[in-house]
N, C-alpha and C. Protein backbone atom coordinates (compact mmCIF):
# COMPACT_ATOMS: atom_id res chain seq x y z
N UNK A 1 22.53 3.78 56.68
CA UNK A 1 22.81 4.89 55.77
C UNK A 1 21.99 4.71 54.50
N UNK A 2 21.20 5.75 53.91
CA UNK A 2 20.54 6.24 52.54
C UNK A 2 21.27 6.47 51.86
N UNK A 3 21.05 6.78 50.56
CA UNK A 3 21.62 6.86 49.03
C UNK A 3 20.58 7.35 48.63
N UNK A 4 20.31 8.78 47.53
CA UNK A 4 19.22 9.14 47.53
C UNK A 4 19.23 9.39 46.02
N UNK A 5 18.41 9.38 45.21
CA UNK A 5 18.66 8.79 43.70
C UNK A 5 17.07 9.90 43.30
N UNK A 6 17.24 10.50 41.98
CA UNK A 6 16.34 10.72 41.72
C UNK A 6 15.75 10.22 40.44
N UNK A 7 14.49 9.77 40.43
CA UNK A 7 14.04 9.17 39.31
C UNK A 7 12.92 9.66 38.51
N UNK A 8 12.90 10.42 37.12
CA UNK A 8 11.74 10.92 37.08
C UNK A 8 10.87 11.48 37.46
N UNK A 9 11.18 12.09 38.40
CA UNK A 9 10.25 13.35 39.17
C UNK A 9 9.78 12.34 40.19
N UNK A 10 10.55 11.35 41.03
CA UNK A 10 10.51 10.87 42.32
C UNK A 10 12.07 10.37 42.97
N UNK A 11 12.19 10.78 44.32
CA UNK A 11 13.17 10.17 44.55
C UNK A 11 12.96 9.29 45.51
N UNK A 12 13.90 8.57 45.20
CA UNK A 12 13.78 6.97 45.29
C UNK A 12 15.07 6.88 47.01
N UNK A 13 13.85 6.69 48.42
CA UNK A 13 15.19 6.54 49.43
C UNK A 13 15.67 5.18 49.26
N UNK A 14 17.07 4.51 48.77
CA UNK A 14 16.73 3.35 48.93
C UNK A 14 17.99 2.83 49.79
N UNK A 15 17.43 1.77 51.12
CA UNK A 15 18.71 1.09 52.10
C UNK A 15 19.86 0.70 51.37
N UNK A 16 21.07 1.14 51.20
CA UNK A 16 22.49 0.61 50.79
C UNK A 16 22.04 -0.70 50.94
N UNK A 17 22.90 -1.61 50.06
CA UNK A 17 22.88 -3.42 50.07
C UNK A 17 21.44 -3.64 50.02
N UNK A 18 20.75 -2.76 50.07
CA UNK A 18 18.83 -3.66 50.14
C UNK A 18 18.60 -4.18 48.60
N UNK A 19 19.17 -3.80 47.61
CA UNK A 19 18.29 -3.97 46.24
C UNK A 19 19.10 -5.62 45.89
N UNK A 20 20.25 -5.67 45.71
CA UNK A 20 20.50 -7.08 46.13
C UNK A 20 20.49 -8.19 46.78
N UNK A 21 19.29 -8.03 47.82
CA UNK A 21 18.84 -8.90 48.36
C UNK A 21 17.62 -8.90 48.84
N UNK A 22 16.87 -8.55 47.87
CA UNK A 22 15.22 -8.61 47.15
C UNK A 22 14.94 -9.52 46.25
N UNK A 23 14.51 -10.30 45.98
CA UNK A 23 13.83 -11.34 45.34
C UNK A 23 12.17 -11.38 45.27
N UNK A 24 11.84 -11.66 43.57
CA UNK A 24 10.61 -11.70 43.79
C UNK A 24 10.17 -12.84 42.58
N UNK A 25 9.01 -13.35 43.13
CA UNK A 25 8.50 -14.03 42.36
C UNK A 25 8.52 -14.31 41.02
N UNK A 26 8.55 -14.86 39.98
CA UNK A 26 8.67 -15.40 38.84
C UNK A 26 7.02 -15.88 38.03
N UNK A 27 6.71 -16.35 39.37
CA UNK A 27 5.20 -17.14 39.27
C UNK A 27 4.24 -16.08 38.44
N UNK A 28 3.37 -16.83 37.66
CA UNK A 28 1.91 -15.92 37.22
C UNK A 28 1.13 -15.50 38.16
N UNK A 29 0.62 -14.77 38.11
CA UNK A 29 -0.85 -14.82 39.17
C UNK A 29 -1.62 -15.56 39.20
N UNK A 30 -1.72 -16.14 40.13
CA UNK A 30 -2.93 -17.37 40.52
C UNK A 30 -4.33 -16.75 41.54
N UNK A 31 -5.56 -17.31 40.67
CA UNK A 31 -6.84 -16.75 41.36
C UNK A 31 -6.76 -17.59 42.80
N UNK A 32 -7.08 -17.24 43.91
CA UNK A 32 -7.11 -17.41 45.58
C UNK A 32 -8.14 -18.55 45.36
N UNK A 33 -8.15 -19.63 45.43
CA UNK A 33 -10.01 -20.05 45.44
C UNK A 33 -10.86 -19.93 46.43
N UNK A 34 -11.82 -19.18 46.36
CA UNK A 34 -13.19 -19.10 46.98
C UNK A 34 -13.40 -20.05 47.91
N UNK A 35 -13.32 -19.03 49.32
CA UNK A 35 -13.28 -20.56 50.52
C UNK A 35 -12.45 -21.89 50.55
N UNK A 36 -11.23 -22.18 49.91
CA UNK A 36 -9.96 -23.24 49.84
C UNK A 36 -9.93 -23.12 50.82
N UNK A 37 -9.48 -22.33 51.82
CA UNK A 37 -9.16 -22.97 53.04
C UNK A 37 -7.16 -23.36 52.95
N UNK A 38 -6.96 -23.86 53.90
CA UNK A 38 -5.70 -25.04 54.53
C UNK A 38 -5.93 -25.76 53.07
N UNK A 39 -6.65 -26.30 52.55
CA UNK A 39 -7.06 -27.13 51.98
C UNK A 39 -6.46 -27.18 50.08
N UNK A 40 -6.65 -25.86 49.64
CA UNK A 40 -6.75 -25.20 48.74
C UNK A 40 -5.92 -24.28 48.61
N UNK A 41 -4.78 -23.75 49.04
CA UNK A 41 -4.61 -22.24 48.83
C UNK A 41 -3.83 -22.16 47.46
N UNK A 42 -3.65 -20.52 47.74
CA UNK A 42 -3.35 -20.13 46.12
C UNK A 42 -1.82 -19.53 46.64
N UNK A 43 -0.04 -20.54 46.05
CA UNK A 43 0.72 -20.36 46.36
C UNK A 43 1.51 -20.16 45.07
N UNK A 44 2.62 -19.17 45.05
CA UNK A 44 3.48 -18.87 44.85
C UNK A 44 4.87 -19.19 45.18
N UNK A 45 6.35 -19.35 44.48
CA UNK A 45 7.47 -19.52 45.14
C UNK A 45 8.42 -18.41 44.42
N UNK A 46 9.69 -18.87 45.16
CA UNK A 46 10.83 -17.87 44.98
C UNK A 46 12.01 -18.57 45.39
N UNK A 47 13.21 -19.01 44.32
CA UNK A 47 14.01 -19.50 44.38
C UNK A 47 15.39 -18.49 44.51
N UNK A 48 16.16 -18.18 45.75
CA UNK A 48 16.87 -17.63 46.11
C UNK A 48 18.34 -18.34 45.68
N UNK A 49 19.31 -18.11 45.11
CA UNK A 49 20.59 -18.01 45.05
C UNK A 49 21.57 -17.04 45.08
N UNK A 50 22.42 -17.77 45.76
CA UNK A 50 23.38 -16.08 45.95
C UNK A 50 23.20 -15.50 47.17
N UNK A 51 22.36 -15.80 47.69
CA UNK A 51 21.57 -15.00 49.21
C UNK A 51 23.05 -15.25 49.89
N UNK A 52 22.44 -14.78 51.36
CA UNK A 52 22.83 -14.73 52.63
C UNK A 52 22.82 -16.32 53.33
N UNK A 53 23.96 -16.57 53.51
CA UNK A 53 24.09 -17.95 54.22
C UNK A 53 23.62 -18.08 55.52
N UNK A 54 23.14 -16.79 56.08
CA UNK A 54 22.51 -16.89 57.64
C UNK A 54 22.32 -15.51 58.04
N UNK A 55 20.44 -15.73 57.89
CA UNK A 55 19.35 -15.11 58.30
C UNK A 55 19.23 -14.09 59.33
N UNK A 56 19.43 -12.57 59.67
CA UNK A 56 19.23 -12.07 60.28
C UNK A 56 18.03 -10.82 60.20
N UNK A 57 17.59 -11.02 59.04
CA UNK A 57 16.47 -10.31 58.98
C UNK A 57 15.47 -10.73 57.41
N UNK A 58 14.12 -10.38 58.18
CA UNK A 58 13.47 -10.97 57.08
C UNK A 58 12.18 -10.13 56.71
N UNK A 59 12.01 -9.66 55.55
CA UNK A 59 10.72 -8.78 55.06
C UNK A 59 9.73 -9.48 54.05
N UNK A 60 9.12 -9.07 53.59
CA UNK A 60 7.37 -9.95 52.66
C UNK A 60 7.21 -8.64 51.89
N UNK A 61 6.52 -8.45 50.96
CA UNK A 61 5.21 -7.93 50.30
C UNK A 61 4.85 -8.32 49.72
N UNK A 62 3.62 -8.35 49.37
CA UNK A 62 3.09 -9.11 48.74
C UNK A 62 1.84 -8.43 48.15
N UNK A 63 1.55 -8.89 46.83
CA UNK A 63 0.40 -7.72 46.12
C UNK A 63 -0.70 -8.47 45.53
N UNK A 64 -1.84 -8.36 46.22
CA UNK A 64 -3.16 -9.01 46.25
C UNK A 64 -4.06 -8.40 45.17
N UNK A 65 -5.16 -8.90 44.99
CA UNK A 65 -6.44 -8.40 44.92
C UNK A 65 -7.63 -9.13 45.65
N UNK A 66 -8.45 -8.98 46.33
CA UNK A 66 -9.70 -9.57 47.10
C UNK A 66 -10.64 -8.78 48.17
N UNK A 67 -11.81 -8.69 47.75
CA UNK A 67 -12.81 -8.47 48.43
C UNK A 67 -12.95 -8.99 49.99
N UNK A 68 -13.19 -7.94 51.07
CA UNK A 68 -13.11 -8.50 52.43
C UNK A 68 -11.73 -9.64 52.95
N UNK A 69 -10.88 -8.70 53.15
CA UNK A 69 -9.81 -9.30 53.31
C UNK A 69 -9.78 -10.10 54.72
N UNK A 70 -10.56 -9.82 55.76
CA UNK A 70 -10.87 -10.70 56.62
C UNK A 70 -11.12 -12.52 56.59
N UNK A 71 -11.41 -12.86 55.17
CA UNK A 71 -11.41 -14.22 54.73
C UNK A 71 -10.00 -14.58 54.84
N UNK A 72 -8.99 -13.71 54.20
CA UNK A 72 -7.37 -14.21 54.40
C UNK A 72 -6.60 -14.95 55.23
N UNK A 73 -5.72 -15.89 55.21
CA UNK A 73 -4.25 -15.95 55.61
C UNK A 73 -3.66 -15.47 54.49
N UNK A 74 -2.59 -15.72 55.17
CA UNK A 74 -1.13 -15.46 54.26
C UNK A 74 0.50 -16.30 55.60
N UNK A 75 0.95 -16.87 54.68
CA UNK A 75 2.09 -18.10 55.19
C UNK A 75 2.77 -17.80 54.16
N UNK A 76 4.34 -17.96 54.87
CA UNK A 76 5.53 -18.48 54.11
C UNK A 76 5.88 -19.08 54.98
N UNK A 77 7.06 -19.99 54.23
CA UNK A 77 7.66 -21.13 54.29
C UNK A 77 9.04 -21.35 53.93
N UNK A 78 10.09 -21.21 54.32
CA UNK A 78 11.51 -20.82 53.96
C UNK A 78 11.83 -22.42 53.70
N UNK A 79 13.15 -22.46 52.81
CA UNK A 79 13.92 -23.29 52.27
C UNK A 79 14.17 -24.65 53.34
N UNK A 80 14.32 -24.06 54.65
CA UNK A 80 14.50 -25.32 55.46
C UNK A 80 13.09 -25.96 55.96
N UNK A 81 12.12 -25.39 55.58
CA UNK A 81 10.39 -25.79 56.19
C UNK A 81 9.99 -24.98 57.12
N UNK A 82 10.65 -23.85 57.92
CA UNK A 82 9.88 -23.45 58.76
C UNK A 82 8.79 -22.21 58.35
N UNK A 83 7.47 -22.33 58.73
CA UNK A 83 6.80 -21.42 58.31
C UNK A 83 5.83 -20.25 59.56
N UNK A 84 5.80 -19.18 58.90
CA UNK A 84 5.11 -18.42 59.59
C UNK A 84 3.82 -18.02 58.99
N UNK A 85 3.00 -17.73 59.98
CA UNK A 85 1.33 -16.54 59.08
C UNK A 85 1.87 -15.68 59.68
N UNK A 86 1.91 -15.04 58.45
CA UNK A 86 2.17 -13.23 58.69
C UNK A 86 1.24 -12.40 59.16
N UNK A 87 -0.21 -12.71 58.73
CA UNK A 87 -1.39 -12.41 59.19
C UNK A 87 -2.44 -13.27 58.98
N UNK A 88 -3.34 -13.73 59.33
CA UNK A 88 -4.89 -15.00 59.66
C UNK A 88 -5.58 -14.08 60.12
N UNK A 89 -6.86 -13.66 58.78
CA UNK A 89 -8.05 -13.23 59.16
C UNK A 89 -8.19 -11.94 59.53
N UNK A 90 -7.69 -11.30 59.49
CA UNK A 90 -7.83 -10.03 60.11
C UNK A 90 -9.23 -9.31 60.41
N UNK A 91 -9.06 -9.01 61.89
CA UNK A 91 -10.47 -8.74 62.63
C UNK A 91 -11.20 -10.10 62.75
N UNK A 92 -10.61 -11.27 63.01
CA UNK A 92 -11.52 -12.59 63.64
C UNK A 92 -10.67 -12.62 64.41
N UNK A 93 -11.06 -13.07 65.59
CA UNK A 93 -12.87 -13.66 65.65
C UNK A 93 -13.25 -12.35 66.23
N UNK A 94 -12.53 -11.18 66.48
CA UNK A 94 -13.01 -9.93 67.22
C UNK A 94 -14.57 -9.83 65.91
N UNK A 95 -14.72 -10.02 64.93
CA UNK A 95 -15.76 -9.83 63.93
C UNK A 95 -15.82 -11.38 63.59
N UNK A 96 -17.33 -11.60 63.56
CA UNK A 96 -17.53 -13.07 63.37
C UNK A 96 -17.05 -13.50 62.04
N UNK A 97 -16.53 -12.57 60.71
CA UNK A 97 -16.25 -12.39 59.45
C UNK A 97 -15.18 -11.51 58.98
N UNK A 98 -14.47 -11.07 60.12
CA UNK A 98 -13.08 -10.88 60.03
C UNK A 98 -13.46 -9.00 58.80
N UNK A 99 -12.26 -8.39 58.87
CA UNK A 99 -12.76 -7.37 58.62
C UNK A 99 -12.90 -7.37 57.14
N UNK A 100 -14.11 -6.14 56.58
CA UNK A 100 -14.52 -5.94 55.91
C UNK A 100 -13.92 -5.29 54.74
N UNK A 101 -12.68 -4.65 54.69
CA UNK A 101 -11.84 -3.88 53.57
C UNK A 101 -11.56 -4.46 52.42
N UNK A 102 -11.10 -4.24 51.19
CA UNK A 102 -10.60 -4.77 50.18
C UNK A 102 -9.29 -4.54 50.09
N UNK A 103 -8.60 -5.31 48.87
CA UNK A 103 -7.55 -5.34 48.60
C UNK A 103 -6.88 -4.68 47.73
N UNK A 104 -6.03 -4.13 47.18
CA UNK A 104 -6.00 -3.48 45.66
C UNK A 104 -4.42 -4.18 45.33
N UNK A 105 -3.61 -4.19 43.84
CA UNK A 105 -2.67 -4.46 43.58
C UNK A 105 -1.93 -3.00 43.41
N UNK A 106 -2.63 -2.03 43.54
CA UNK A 106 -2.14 -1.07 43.75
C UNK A 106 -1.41 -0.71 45.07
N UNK A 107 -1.90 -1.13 46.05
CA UNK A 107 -1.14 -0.57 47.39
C UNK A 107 -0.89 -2.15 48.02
N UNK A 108 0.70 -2.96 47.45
CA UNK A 108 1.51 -3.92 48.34
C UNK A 108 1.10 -4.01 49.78
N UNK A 109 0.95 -5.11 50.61
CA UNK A 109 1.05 -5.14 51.63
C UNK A 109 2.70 -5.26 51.97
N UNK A 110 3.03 -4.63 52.95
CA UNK A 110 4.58 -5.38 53.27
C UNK A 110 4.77 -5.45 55.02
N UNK A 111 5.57 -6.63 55.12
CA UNK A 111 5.28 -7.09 56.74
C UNK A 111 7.19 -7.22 57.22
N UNK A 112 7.49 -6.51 58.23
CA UNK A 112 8.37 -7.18 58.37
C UNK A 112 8.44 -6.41 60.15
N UNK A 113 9.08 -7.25 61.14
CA UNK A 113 8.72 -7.57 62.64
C UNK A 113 9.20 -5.53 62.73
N UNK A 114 9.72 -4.81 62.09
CA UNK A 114 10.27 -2.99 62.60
C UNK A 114 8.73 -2.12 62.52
N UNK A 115 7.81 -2.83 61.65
CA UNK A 115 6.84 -2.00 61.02
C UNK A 115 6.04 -1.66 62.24
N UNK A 116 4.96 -0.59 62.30
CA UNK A 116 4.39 -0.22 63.19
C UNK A 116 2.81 -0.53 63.44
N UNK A 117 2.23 -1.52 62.38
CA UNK A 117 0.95 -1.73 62.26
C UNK A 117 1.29 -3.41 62.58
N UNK A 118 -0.36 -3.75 63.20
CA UNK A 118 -0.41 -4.85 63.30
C UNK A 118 -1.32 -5.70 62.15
N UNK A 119 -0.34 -6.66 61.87
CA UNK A 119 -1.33 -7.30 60.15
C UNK A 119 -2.73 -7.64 61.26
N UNK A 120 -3.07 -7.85 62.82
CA UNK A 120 -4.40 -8.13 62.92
C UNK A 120 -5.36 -7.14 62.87
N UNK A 121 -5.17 -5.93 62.87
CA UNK A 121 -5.66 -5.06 62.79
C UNK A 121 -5.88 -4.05 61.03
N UNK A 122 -5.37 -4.94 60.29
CA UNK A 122 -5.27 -4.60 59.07
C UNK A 122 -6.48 -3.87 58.26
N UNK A 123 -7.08 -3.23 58.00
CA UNK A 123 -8.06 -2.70 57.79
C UNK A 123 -9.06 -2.01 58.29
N UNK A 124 -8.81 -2.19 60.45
CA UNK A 124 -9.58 -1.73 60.90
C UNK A 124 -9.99 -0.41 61.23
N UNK A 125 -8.79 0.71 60.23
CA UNK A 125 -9.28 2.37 60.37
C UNK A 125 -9.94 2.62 59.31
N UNK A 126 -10.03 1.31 58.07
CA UNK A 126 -10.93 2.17 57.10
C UNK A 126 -12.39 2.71 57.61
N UNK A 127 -13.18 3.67 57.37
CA UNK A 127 -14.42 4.06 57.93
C UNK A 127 -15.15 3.33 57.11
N UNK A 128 -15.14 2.50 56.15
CA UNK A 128 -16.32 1.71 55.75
C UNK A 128 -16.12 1.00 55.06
N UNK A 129 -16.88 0.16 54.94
CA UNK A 129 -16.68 -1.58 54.25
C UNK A 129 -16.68 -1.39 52.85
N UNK A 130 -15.42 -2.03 52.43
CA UNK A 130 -15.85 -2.19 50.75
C UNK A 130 -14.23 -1.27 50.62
N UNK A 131 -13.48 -0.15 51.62
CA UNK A 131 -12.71 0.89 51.66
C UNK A 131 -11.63 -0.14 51.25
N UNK A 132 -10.55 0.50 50.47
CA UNK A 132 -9.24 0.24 50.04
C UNK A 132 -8.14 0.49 50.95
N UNK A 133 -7.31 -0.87 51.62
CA UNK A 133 -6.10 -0.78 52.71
C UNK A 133 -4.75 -0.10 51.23
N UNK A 134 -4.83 1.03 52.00
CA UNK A 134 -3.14 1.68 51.59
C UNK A 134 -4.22 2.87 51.05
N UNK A 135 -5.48 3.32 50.70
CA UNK A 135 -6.04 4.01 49.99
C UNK A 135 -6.65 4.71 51.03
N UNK A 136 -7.66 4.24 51.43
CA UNK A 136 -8.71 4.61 52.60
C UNK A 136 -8.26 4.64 54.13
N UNK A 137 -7.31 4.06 54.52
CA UNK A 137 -6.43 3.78 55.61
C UNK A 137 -5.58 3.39 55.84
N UNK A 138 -4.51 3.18 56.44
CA UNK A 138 -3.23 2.11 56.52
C UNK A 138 -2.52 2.51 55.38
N UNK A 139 -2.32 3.85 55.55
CA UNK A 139 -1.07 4.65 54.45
C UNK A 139 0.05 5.02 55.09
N UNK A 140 1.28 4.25 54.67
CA UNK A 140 1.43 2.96 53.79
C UNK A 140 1.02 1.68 54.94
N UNK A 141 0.59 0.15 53.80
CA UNK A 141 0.30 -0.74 54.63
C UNK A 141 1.38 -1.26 54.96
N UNK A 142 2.00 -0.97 56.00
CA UNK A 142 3.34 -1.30 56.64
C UNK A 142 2.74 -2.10 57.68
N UNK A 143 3.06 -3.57 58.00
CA UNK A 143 2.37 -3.76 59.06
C UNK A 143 3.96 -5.21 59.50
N UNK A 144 3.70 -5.94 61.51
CA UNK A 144 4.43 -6.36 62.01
C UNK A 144 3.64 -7.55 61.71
N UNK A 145 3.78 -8.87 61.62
CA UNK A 145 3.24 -9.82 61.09
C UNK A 145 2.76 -10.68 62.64
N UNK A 146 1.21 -10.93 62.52
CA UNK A 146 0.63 -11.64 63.76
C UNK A 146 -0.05 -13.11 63.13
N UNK A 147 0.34 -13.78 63.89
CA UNK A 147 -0.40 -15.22 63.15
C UNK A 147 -1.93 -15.06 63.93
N UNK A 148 -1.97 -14.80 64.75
CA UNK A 148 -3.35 -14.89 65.49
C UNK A 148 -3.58 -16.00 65.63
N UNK A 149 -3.06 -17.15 66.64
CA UNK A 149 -3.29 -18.54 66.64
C UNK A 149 -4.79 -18.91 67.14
N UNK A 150 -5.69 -18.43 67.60
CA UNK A 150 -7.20 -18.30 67.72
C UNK A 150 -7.64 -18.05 65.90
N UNK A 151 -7.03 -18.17 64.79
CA UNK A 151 -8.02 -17.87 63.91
C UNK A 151 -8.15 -19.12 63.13
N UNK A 152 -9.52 -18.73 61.76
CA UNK A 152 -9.57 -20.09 61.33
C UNK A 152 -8.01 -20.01 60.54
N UNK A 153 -7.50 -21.27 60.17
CA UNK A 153 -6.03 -21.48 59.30
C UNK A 153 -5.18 -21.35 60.38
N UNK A 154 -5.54 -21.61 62.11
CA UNK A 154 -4.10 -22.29 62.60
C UNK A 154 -3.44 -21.77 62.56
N UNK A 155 -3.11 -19.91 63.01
CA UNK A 155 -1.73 -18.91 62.56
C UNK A 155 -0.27 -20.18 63.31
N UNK A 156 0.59 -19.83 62.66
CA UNK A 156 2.05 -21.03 62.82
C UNK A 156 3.04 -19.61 63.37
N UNK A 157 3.75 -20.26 64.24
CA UNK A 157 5.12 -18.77 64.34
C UNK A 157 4.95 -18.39 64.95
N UNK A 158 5.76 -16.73 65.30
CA UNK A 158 5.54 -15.65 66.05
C UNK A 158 6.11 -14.44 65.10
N UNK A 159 7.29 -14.56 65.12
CA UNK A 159 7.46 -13.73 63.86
C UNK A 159 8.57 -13.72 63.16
N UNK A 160 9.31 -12.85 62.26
CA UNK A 160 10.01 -13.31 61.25
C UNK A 160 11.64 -13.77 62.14
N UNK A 161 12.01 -13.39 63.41
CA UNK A 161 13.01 -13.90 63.90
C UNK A 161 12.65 -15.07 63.83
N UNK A 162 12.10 -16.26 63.87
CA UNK A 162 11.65 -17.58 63.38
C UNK A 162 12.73 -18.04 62.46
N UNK A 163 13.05 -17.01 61.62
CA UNK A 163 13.89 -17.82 60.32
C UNK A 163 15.24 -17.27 60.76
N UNK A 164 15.68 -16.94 62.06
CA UNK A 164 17.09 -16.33 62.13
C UNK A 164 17.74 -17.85 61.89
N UNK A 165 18.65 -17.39 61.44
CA UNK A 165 19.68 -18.45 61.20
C UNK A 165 20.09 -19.24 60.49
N UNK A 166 18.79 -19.34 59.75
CA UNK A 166 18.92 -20.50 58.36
C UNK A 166 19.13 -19.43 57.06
N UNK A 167 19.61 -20.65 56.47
CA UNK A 167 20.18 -20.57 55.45
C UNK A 167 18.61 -19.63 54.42
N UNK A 168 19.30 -17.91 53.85
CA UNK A 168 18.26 -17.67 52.61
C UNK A 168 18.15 -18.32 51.45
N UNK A 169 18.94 -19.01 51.04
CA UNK A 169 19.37 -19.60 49.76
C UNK A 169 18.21 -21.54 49.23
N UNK A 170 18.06 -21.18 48.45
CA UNK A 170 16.61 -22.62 48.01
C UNK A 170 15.45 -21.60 48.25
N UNK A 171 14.64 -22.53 48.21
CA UNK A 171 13.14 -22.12 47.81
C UNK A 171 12.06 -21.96 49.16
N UNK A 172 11.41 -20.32 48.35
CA UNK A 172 10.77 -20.16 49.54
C UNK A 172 9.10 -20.09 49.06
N UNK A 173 7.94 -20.47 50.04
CA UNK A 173 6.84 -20.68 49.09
C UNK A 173 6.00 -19.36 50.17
N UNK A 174 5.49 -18.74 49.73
CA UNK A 174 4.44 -17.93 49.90
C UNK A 174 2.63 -18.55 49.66
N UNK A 175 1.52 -18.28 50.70
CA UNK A 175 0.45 -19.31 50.48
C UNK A 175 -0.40 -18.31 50.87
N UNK A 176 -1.64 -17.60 49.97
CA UNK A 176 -2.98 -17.52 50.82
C UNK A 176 -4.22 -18.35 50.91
N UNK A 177 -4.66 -18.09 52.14
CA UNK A 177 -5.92 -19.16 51.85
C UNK A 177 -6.94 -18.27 52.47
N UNK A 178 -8.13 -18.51 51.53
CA UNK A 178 -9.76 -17.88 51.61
C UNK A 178 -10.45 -18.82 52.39
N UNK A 179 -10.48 -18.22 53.97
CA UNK A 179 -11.31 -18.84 54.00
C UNK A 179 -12.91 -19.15 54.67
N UNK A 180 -13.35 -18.21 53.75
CA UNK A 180 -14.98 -18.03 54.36
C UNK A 180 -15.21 -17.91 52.54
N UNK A 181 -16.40 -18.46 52.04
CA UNK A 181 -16.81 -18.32 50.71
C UNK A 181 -17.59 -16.49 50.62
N UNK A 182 -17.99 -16.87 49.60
CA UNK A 182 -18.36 -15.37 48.79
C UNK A 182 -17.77 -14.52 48.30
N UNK A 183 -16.37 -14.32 48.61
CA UNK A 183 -15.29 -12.91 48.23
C UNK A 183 -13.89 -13.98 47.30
N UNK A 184 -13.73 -13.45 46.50
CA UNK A 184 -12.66 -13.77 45.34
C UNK A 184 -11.41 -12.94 45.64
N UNK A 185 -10.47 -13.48 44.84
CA UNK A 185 -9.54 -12.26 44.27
C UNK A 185 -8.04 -13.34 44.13
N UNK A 186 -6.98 -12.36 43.14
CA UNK A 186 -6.18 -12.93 42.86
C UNK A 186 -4.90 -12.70 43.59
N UNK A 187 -3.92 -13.76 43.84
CA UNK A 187 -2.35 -13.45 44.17
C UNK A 187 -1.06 -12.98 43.09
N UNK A 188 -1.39 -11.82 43.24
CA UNK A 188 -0.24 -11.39 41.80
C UNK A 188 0.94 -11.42 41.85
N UNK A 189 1.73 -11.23 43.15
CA UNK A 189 3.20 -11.29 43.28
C UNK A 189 3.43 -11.21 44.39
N UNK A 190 4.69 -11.78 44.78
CA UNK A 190 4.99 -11.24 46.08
C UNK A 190 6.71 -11.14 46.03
N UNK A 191 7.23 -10.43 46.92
CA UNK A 191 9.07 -10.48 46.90
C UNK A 191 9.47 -11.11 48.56
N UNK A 192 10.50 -11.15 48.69
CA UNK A 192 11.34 -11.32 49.61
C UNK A 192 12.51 -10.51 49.77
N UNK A 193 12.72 -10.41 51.31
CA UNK A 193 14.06 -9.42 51.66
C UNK A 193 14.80 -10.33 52.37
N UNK A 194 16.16 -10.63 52.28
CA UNK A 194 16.96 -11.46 53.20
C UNK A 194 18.00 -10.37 53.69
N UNK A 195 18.18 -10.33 54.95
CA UNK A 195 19.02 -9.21 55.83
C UNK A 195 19.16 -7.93 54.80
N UNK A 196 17.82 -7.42 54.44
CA UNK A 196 16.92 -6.00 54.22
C UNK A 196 15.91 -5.51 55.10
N UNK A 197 15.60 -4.92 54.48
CA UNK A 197 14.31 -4.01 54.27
C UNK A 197 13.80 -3.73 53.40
N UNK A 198 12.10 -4.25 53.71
CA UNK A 198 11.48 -4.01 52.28
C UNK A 198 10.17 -3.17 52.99
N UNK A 199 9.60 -1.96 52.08
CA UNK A 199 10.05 -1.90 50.62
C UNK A 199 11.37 -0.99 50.20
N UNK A 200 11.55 -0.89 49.20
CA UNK A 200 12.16 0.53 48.77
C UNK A 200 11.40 1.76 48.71
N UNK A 201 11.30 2.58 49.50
CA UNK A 201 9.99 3.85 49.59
C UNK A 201 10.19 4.59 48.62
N UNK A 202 9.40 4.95 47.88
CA UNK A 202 9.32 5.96 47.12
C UNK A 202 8.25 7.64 47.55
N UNK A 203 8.96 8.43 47.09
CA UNK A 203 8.55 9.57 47.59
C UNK A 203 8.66 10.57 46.41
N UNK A 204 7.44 11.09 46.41
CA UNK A 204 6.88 12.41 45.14
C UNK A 204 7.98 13.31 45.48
N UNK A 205 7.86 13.97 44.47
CA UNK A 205 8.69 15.68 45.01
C UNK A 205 7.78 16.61 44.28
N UNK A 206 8.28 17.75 43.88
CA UNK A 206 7.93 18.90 42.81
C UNK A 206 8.94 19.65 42.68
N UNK A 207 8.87 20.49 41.95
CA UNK A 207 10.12 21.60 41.32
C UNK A 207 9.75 22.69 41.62
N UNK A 208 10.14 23.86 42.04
CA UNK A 208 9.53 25.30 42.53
C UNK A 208 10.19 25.90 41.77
């Protein structure tokens, strides 16, 4: 069931019980480093209290900036250690350099196993390199989270049922790693959903 709220000339659909059990980062933005790798990545955390004592559903977004997002992973890591890649590389090794799109902090990625896109395929309707995911294609970037265990960074998991059962509550770490050199960009935030849905959609209207 919806609850439908209007806010400033948008209304806001948002899941009953979802806004209390969203959590998001605290952390600054940290720059990704250039080709880190496994080695290097650029992580974030999120200290959950109050949560859900046992895991039945689990959502991500997370809000980037970086050139050729095909260099990417992206991993979390829940309170008890188990971790998943939500997505590794997207378009490798199908592209020897993984696909070509950018990132914006404007359009969140968000992953959770209901969504209808595949994070390996993440960028691959933009019509041209350099194109903005959530802008140029993949509106909204709603995508089901694939580790792609063929990519570089070792995808871990299968998908967010992985964390059924454990405990939401302690610390959860979020990680990307770059890893092919030449393309930059920063990790600005990311949230968590424990037995939600994320995001909260927002939707334009007008007045007649």
């Amino acid at each position: 069931m919806k609850k439908v709220t209007k806010i400033a000339g948008l209304i806001a659909f948002i899941p009953t019980l979802t806004l209390a059990q969203i959590y998001t980062t605290s952390d600054a933005p940290i720059s990704i480093p250039d080709g880190g790798g496994t080695a290097n990545p650029a992580c974030q955390t999120i200290t959950v209290a109050g949560g859900p004592t046992s895991i039945t559903q689990v959502g991500v977004s997370v809000t980037l900036t970086h050139t050729w997002l095909g260099d990417l992973a992206i991993e979390v890591t829940s309170p008890a250690g188990t971790t998943l890649t939500i997505a590794n590389r997207p378009g490798h090794p199908g592209s020897s350099f993984g696909d070509s799109s950018d990132l914006d902090p404007n359009y969140p990625l968000d992953f959770d196993d209901g969504f209808g896109l595949d994070a390996e395929a993440m960028g691959a309707a933009c019509p041209n390199s350099g194109d903005t995911v959530g802008l140029d294609c993949d509106d909204p970037p709603d995508y089901f989270p694939n580790p792609d265990g063929a990519g570089t960074g070792g995808g871990v998991g299968t998908n967010f049922s992985d964390f059924a059962g454990e405990d939401c509550n302690g610390t959860w770490t979020l990680c990307v790693m770059d890893n092919v050199g030449g393309d930059s960009g920063t990790l600005h935030s990311w949230s968590l959903a424990c037995n939600a849905t994320i995001p909260v959609t927002l939707k334009s209207f007008s007045i007649e």
